[in-house]
C-alpha atoms as a PDB file:
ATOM      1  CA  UNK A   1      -1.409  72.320  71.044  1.00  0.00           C
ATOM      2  CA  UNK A   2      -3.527  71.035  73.850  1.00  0.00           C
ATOM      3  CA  UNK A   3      -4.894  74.736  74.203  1.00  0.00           C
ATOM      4  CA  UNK A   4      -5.802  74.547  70.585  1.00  0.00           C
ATOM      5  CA  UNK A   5      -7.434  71.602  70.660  1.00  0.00           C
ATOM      6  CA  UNK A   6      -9.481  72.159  73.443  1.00  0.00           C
ATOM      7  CA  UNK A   7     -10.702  75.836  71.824  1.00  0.00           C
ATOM      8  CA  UNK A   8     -11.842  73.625  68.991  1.00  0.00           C
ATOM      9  CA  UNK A   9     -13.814  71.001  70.472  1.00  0.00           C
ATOM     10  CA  UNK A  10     -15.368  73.807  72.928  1.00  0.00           C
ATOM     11  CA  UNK A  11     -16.009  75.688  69.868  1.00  0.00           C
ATOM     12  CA  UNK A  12     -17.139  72.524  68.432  1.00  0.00           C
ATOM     13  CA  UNK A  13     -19.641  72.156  71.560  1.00  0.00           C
ATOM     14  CA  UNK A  14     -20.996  75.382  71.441  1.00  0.00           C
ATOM     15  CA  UNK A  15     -22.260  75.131  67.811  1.00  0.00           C
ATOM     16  CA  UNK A  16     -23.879  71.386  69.445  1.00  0.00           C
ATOM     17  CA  UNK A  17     -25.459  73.192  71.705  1.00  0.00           C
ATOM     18  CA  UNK A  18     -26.724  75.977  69.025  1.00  0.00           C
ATOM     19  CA  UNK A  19     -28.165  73.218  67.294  1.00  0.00           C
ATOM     20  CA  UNK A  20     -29.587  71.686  70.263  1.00  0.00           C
ATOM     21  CA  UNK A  21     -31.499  75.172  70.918  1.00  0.00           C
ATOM     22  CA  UNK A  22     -32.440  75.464  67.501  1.00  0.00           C
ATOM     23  CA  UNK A  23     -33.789  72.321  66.896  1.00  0.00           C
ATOM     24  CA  UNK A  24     -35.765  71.778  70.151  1.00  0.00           C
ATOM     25  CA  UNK A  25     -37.079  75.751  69.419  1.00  0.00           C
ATOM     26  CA  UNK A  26     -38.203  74.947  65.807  1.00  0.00           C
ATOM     27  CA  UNK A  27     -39.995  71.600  67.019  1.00  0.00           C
ATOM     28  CA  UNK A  28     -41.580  72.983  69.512  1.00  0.00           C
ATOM     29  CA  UNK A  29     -43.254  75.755  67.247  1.00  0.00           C
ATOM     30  CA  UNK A  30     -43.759  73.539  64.484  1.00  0.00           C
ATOM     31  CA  UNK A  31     -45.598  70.698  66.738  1.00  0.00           C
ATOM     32  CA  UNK A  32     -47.508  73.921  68.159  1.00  0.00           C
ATOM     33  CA  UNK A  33     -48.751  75.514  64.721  1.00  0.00           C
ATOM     34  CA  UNK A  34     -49.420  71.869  62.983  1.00  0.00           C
ATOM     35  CA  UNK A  35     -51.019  70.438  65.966  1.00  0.00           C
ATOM     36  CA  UNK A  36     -53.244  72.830  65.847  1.00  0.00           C
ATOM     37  CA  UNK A  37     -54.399  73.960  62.246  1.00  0.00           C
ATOM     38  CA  UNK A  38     -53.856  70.133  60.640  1.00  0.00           C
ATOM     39  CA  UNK A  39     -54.029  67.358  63.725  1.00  0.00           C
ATOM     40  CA  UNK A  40     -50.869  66.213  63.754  1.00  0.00           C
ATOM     41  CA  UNK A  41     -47.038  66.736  64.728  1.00  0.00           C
ATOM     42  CA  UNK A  42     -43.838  67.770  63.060  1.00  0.00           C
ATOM     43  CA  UNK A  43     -42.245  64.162  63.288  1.00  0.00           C
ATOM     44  CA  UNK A  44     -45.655  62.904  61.628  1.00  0.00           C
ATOM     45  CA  UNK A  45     -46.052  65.596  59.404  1.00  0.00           C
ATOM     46  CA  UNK A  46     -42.064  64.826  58.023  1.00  0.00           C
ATOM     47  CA  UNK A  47     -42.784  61.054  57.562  1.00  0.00           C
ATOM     48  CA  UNK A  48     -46.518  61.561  55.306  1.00  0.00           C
ATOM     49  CA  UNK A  49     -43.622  63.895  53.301  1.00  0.00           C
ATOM     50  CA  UNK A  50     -42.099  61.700  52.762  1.00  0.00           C
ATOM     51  CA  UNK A  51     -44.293  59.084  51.898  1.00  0.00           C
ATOM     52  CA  UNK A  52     -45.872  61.976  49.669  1.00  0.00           C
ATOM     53  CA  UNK A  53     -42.808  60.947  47.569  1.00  0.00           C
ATOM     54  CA  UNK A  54     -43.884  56.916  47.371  1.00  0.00           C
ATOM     55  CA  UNK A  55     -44.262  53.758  49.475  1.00  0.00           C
ATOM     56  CA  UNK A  56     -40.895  53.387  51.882  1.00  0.00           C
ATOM     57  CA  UNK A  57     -40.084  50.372  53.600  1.00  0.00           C
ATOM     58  CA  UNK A  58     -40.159  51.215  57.730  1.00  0.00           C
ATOM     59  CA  UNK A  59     -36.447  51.128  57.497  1.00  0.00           C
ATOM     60  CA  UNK A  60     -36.400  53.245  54.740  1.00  0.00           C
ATOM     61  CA  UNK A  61     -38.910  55.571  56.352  1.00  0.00           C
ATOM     62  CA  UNK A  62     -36.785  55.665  59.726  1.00  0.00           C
ATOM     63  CA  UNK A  63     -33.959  56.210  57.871  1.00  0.00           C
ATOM     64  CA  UNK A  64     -35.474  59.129  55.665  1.00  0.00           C
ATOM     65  CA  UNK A  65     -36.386  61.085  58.852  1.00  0.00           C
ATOM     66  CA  UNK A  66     -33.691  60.560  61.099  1.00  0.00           C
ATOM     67  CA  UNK A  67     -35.584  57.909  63.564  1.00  0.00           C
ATOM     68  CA  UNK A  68     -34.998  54.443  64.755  1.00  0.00           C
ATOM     69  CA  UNK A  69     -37.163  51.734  62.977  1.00  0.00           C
ATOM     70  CA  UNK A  70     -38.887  51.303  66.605  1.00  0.00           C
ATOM     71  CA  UNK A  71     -39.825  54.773  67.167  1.00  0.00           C
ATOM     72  CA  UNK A  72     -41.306  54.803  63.050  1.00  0.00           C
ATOM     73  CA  UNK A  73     -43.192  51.928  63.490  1.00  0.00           C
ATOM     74  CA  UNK A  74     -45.318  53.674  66.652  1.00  0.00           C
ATOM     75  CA  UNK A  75     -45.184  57.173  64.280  1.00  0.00           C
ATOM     76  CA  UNK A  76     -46.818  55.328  61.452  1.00  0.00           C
ATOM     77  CA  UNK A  77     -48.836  53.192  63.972  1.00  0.00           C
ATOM     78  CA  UNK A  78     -50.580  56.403  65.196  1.00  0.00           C
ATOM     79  CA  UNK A  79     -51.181  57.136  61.246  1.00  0.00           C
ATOM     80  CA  UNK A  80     -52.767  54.099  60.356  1.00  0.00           C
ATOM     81  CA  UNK A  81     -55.194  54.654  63.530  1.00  0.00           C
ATOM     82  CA  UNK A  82     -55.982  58.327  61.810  1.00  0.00           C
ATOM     83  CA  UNK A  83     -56.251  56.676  57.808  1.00  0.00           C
ATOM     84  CA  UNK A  84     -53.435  58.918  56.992  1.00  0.00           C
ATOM     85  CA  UNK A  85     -51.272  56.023  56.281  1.00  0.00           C
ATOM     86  CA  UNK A  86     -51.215  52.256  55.568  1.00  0.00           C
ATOM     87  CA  UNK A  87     -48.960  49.746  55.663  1.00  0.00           C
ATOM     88  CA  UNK A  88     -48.991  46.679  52.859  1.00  0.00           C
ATOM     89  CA  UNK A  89     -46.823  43.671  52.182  1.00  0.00           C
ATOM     90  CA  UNK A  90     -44.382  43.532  49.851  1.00  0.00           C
ATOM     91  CA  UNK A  91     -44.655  41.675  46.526  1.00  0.00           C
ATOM     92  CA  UNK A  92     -41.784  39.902  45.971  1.00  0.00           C
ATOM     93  CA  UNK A  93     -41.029  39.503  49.816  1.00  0.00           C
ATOM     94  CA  UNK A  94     -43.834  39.352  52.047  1.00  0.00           C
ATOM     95  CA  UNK A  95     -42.061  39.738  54.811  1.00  0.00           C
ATOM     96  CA  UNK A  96     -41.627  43.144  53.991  1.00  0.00           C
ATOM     97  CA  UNK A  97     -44.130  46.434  55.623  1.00  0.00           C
ATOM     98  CA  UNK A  98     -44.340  49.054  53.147  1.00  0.00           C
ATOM     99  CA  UNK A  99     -46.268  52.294  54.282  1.00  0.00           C
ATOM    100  CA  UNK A 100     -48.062  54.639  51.733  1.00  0.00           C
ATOM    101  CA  UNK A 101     -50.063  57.876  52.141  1.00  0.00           C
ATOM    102  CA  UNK A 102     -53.676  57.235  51.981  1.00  0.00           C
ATOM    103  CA  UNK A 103     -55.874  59.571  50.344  1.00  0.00           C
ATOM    104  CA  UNK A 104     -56.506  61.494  53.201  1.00  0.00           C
ATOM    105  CA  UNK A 105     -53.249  61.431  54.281  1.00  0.00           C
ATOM    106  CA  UNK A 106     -51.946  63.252  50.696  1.00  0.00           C
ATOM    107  CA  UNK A 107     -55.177  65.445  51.449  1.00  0.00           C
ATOM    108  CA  UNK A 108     -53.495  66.681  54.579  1.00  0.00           C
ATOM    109  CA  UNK A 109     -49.670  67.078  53.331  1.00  0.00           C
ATOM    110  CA  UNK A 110     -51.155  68.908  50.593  1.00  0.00           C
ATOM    111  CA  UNK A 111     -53.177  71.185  52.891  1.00  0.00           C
ATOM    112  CA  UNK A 112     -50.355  71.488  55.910  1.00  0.00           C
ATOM    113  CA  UNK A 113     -47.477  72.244  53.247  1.00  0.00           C
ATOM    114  CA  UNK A 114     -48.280  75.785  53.192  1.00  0.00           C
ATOM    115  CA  UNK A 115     -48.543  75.796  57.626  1.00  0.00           C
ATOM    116  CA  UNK A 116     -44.853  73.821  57.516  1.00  0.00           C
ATOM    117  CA  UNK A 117     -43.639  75.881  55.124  1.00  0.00           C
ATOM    118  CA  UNK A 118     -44.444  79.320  56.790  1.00  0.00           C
ATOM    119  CA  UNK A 119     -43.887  78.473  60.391  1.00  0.00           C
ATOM    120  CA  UNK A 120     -40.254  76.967  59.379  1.00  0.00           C
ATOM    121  CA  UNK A 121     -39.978  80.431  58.138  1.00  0.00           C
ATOM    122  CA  UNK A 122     -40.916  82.430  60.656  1.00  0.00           C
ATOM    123  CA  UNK A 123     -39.498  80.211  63.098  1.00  0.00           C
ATOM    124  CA  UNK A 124     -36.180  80.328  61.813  1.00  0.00           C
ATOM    125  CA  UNK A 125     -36.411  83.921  61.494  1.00  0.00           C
ATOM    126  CA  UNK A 126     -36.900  84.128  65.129  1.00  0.00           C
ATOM    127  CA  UNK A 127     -34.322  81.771  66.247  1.00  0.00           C
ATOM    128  CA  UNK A 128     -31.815  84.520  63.899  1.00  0.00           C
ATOM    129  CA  UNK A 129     -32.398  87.491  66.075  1.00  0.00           C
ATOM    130  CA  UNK A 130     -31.584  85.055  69.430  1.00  0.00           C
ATOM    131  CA  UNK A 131     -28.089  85.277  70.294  1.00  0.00           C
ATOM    132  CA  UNK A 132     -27.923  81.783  71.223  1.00  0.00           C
ATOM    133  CA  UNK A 133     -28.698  80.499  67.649  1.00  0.00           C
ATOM    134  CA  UNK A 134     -28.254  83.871  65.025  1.00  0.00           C
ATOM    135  CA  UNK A 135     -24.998  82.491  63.852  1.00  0.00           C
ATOM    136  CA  UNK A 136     -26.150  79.107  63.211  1.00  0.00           C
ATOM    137  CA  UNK A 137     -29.183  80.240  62.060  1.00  0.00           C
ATOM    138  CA  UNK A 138     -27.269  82.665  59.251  1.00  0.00           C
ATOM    139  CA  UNK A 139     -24.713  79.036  58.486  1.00  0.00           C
ATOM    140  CA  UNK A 140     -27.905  77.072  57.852  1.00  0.00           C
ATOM    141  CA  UNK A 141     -29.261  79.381  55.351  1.00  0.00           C
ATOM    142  CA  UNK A 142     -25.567  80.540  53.732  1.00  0.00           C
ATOM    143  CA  UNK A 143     -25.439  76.702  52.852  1.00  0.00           C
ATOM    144  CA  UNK A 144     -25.681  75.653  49.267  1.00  0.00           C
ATOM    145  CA  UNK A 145     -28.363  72.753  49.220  1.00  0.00           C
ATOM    146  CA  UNK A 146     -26.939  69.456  47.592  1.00  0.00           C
ATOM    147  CA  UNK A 147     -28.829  68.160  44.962  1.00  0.00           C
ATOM    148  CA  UNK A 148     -31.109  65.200  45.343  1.00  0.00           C
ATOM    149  CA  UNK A 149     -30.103  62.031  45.485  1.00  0.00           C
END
């Protein structure tokens, strides 16, 4: 039993560290490519996304992306300083931030789409033919999408 357990959680590790790999590889191109060709990085790039979809509350924002509220609020900070996003108080509760794209910032997920898009792409097709992350590579994309919330 204790044999079995510990195969699992070492298998269990290894696909961690797979995703580890994967994730820091993928960033790392992405921030490259986007940097590059549109200005800004693949965390920024993710949040004007998902503003692209309406105005988020920073918790809401940090939340969407995977970040703390902290770590947002510098992201969207850096933003504002570009015009790609501004924050405005809420309506009903004005202690409330909400962030929105500006025009130029839905000018520049429009044009980096395309960039994201392709180097996710490529980059993923890369990361299949490394040993280290093929497998989880070929799980990812095996993996029937859930639909949206």
């Amino acid at each position: 039993m204790a044999t079995a357990a510990r195969g699992r959680l070492s298998g269990e590790l290894e696909l961690w560290r797979q995703l580890l790999l994967l994730v820091n590889g993928v960033s790392t191109t992405l921030d490259k490519k986007l940097q590059r060709q549109h200005g800004v990085t693949a965390s920024e790039f993710t949040a004007l996304s998902v503003l692209g979809r309406g105005a988020l509350r920073m918790q809401e924002l940090a939340d969407s992306v995977g970040s703390s509220q902290s770590t947002m609020s510098r992201l969207v900070t850096r933003l504002e300083n570009e015009d790609l996003v501004a924050r405005t108080v809420g309506e009903e509760d004005r202690r409330v931030m909400f962030a929105h794209l500006t025009p130029e910032g839905k000018k520049l997920v429009a044009q980096a789409q395309g960039t994201f898009a392709k180097e996710l792409s490529l980059a993923l097709d890369m990361a299949s033919f490394e040993p280290e992350t093929a497998s989880l590579v070929n799980r990812l994309r095996h993996t029937p999408t859930p639909p949206a919330r």
